[in-house]
Protein backbone atom coordinates (compact mmCIF):
# COMPACT_ATOMS: atom_id res chain seq x y z
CA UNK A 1 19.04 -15.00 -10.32
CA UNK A 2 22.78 -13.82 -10.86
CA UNK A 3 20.88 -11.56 -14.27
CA UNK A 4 18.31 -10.25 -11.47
CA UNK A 5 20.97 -9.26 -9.62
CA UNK A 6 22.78 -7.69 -12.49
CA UNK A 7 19.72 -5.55 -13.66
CA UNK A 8 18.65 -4.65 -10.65
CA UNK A 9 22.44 -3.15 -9.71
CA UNK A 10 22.12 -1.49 -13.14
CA UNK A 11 18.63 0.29 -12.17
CA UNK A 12 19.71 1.18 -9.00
CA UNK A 13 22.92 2.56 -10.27
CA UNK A 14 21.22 4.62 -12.81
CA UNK A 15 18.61 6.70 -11.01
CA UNK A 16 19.94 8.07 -7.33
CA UNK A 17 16.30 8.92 -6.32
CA UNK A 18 15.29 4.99 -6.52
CA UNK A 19 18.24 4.29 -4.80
CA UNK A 20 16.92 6.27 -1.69
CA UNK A 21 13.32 4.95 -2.49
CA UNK A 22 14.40 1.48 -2.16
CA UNK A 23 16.58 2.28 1.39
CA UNK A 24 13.67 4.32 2.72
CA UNK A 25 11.51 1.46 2.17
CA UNK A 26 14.12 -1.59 3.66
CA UNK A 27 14.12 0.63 6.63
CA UNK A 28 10.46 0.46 6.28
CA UNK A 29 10.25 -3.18 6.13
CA UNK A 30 12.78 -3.90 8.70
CA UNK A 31 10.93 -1.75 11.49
CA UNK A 32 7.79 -3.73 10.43
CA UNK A 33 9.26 -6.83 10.73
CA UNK A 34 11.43 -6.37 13.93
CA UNK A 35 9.43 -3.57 15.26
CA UNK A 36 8.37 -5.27 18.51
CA UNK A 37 12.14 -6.15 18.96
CA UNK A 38 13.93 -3.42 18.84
CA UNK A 39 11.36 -0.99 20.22
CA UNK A 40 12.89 0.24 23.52
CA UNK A 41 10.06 -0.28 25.68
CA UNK A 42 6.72 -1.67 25.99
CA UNK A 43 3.86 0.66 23.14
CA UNK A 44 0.80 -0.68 25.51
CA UNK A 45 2.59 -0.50 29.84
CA UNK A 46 1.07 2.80 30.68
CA UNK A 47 3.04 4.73 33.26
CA UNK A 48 0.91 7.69 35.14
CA UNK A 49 4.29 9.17 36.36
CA UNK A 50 5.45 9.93 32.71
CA UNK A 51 2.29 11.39 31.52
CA UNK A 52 2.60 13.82 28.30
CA UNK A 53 6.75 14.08 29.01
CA UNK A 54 8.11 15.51 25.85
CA UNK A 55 11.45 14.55 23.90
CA UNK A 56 13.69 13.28 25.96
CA UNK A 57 17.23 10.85 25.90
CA UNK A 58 14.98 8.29 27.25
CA UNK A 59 11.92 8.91 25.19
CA UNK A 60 13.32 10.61 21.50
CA UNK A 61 9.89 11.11 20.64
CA UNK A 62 8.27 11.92 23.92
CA UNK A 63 5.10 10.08 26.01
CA UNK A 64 1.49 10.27 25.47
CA UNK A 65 -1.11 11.19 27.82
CA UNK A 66 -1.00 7.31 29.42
CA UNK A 67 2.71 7.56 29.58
CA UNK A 68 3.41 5.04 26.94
CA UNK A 69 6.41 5.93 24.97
CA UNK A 70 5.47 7.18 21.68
CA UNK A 71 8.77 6.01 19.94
CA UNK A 72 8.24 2.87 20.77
CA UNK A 73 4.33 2.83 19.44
CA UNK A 74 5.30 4.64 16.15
CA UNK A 75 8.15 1.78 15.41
CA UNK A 76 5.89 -1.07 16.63
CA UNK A 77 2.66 0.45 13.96
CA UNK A 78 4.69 0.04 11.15
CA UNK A 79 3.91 -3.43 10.89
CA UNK A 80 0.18 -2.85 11.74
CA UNK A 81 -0.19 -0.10 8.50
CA UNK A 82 1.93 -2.23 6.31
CA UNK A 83 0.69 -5.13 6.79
CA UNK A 84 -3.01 -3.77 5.91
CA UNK A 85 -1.83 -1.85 2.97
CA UNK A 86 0.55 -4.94 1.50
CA UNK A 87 -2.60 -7.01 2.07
CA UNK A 88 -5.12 -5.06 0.90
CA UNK A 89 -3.04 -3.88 -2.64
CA UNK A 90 -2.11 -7.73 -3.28
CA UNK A 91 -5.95 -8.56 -3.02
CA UNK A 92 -7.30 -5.79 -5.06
CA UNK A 93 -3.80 -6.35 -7.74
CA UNK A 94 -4.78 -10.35 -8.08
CA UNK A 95 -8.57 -9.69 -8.66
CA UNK A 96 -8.46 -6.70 -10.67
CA UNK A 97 -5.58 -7.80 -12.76
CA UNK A 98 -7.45 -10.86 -13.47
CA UNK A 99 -11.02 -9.10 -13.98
CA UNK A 100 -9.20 -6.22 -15.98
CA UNK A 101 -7.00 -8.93 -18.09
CA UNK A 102 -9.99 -10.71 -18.95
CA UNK A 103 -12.18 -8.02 -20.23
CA UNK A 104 -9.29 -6.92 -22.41
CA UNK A 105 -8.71 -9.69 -23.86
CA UNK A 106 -12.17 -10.98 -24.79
CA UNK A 107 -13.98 -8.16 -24.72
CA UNK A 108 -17.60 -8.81 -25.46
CA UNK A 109 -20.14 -9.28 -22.38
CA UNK A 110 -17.32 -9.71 -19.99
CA UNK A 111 -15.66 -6.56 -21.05
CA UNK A 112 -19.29 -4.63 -20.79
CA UNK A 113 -19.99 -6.24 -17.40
CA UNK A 114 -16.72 -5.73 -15.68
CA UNK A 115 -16.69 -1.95 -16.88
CA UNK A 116 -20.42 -1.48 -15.53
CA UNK A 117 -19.10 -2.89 -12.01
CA UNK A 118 -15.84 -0.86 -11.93
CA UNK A 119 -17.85 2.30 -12.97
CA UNK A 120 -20.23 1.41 -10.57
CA UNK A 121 -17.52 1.59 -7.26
CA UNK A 122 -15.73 4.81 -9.13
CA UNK A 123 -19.35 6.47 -8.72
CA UNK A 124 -18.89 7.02 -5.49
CA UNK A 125 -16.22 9.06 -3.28
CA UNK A 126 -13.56 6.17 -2.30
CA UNK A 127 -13.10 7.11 1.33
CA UNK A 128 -16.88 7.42 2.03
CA UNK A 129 -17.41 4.05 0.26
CA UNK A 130 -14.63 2.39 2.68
CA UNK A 131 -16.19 4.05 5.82
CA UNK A 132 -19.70 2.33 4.29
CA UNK A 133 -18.03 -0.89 4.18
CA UNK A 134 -16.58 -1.00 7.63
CA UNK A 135 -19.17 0.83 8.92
CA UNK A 136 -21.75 -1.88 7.94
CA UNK A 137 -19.24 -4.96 8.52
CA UNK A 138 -17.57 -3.72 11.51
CA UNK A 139 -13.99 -1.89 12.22
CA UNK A 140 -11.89 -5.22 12.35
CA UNK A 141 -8.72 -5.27 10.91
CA UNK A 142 -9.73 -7.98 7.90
CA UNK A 143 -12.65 -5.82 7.31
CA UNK A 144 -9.92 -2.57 6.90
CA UNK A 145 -8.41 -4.78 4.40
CA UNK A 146 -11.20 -5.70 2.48
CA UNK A 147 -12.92 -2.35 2.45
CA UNK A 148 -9.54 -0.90 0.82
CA UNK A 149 -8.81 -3.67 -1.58
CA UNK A 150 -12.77 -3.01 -2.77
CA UNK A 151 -12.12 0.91 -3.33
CA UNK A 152 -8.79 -0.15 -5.21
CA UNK A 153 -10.27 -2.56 -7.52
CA UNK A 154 -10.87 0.03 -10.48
CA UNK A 155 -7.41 0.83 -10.68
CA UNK A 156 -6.46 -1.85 -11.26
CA UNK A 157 -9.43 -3.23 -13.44
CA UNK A 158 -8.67 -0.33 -15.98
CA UNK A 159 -5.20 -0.18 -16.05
CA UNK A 160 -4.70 -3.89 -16.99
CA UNK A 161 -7.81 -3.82 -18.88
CA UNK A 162 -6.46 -1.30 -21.50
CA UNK A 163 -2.98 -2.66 -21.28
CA UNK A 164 -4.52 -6.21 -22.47
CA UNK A 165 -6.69 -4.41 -25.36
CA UNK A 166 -3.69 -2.70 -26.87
CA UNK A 167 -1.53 -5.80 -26.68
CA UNK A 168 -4.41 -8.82 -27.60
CA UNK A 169 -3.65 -8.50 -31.15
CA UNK A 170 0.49 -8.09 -30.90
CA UNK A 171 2.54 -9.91 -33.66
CA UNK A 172 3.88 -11.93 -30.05
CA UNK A 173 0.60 -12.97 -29.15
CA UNK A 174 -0.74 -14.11 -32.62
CA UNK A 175 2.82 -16.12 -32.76
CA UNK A 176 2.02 -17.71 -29.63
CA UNK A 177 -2.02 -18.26 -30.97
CA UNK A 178 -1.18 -19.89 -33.78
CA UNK A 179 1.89 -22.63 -31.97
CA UNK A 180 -1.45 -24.03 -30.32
CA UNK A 181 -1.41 -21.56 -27.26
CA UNK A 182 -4.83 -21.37 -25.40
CA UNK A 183 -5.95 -18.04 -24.94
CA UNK A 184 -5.09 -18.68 -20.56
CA UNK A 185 -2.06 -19.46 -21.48
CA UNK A 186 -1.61 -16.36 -23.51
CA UNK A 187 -2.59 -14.21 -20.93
CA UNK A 188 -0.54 -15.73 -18.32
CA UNK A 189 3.01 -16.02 -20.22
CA UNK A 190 2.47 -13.31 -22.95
CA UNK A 191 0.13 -10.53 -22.26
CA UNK A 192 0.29 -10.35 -18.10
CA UNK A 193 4.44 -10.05 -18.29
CA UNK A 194 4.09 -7.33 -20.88
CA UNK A 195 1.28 -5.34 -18.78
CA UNK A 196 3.49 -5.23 -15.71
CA UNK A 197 5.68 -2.17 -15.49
CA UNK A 198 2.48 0.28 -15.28
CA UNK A 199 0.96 -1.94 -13.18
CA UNK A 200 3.63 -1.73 -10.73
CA UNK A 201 3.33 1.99 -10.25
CA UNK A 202 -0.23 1.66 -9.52
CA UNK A 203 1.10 -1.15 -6.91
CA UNK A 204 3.37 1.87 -5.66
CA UNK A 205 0.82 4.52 -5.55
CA UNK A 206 -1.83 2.60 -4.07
CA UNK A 207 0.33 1.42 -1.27
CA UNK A 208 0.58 5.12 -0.07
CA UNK A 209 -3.17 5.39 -0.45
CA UNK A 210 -3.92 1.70 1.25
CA UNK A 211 -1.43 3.42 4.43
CA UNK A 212 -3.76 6.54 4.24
CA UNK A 213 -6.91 5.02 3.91
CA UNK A 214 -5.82 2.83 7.15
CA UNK A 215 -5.13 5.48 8.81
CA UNK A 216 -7.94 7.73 7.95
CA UNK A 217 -10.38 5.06 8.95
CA UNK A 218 -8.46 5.00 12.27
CA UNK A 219 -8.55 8.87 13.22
CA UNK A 220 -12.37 9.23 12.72
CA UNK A 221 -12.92 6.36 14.95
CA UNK A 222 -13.87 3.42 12.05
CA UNK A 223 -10.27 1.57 12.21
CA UNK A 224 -8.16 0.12 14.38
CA UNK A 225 -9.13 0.10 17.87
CA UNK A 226 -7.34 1.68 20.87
CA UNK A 227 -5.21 0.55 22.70
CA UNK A 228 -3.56 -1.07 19.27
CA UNK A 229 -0.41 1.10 18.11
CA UNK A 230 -1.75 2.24 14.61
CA UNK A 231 -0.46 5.49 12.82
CA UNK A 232 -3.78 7.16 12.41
CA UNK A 233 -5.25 6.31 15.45
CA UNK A 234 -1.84 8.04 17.61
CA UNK A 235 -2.71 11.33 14.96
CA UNK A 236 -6.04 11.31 16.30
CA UNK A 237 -5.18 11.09 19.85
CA UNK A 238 -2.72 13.82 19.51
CA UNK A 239 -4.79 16.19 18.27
CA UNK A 240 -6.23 16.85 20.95
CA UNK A 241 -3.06 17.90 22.69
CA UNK A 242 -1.66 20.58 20.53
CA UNK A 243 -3.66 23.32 21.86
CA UNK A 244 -2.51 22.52 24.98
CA UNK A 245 1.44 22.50 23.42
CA UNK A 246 2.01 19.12 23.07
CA UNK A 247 2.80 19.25 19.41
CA UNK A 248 4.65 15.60 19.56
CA UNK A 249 2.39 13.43 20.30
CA UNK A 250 0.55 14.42 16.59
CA UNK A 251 4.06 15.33 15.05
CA UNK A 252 5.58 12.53 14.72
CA UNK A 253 3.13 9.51 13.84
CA UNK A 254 2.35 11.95 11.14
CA UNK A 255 5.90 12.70 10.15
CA UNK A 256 5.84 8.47 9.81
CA UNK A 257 2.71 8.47 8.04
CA UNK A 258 3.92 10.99 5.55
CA UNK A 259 7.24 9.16 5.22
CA UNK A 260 5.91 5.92 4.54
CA UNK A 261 4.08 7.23 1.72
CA UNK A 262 6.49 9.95 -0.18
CA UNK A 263 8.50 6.36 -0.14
CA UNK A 264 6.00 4.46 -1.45
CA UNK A 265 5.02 7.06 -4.19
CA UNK A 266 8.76 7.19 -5.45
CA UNK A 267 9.18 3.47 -5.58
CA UNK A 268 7.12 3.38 -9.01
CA UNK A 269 9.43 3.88 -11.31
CA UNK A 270 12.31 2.10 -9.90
CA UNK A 271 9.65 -1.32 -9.86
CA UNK A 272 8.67 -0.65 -13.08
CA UNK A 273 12.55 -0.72 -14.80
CA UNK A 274 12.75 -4.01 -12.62
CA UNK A 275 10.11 -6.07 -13.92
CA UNK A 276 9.92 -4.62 -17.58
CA UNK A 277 11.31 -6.86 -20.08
CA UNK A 278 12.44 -4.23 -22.63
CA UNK A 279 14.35 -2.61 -20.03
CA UNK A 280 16.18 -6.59 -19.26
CA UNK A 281 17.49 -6.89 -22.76
């Protein structure tokens, strides 16, 4: 733990922009875990009397067209969005790091078989092929998660899947083959470590997609269901308004939508010097 710590003050110390990755992203985490504790009222009590009221003291980011206090909703939808998106990205990393690892490795019919089922998901535009999915399954949120852990599984599949190929016949691996080292065991203490730092800024980038895709599902009507705080879902809603001049009600759960992911897309690299082991000797 104490040469964790020691890298990891060395990584942040060295790049300033992962520095303010990694802050934008505790702040992140800490309104998604304490969101509905520190939100100053109530996202669903509706109040007629403080129908579309616009930034205020009491109400920073204004009220929506029920009265509920739009501050409060954007805080308490953090943990909604990130929750799906850290859900969905560990489900599609596990399965197509395994999938991926193993067609690498062996090659052969696996290899030919995986490719022809990760080709076969590429074929067709992502977003449509999530709207499919919880279109035919129904617009739960487990069925959110699923549909975007399905559309991510490629990324995955490939990346570790060409990471494993390169690194199957390494002078470390062969060492480890010929101790007595089955070939799980190489892939789980030899080849997996090694394949991790590019895998991590898919993790990164596919978090900000995973918050999109949520949230896209959401504003055409196939996500989250009203009267649920949810980031896309509070875009939708305040579209409507802007003709009619109220530009915050669309402002800023977008501005929060957009934030969440510029973080997540600068995270990458910062992850990747953590968990590469060239970078810890």
């Amino acid at each position: 733990m104490t040469r964790f710590l020691k890298h990891f003050r060395y990584v942040m110390g060295e790049n300033p922009v992962t520095v303010f990755a990694f802050s934008l992203f505790t702040v992140i985490l800490f309104m998604g875990i304490f969101g509905h504790w520190i939100a100053p009222y109530d996202p669903l009590a509706t109040n007629t009397a403080m129908t579309l009221k616009p930034p205020s003291w009491s109400h920073p980011f204004g009220t929506d067209h029920l009265g509920r206090d739009v501050f409060s909703r954007v805080i308490v939808a953090t943990r909604l969005d990130l929750g799906i998106a850290v859900s969905a990205v560990a489900l599609s990393f596990l399965i197509g790091s395994a999938l991926g690892c193993s067609a690498g490795f062996w090659g052969g019919w696996p290899d030919r078989i995986i490719g022809r089922f990760s080709d076969t998901i590429m074929a067709f535009p992502l977003f449509v092929l999530a709207m499919g999915i919880v279109a035919a399954m129904g617009n739960s949120v487990e069925n959110i998660i699923y549909a975007t852990a399905i559309i991510n599984l490629p990324f995955y599949i490939r990346v570790s899947r060409t990471e494993a190929s390169v690194r199957r016949n390494a002078g470390y691996v062969n060492a480890a083959r010929l101790s007595g080292c089955t070939d799980g065991r190489i892939l789980a203490t030899q080849v997996f470590p090694n394949i991790l730092p590019p895998m991590m800024i898919q993790i990164s980038l596919n978090m900000g997609w995973a918050i999109l895709n949520a949230a896209g599902l959401s504003f055409i009507g196939l996500g989250v269901r009203p009267p649920d705080a949810e980031w896309g879902i509070m875009v939708a809603e305040g579209a409507t308004y802007i003709v009619s001049g109220e530009w915050w009600l669309a402002l800023f759960p977008g501005a929060a939508l957009m934030t969440a992911v510029f973080c997540f897309n600068l995270l990458g690299d910062g992850l990747r010097d953590l968990v590469d082991p060239l970078r810890r000797t």
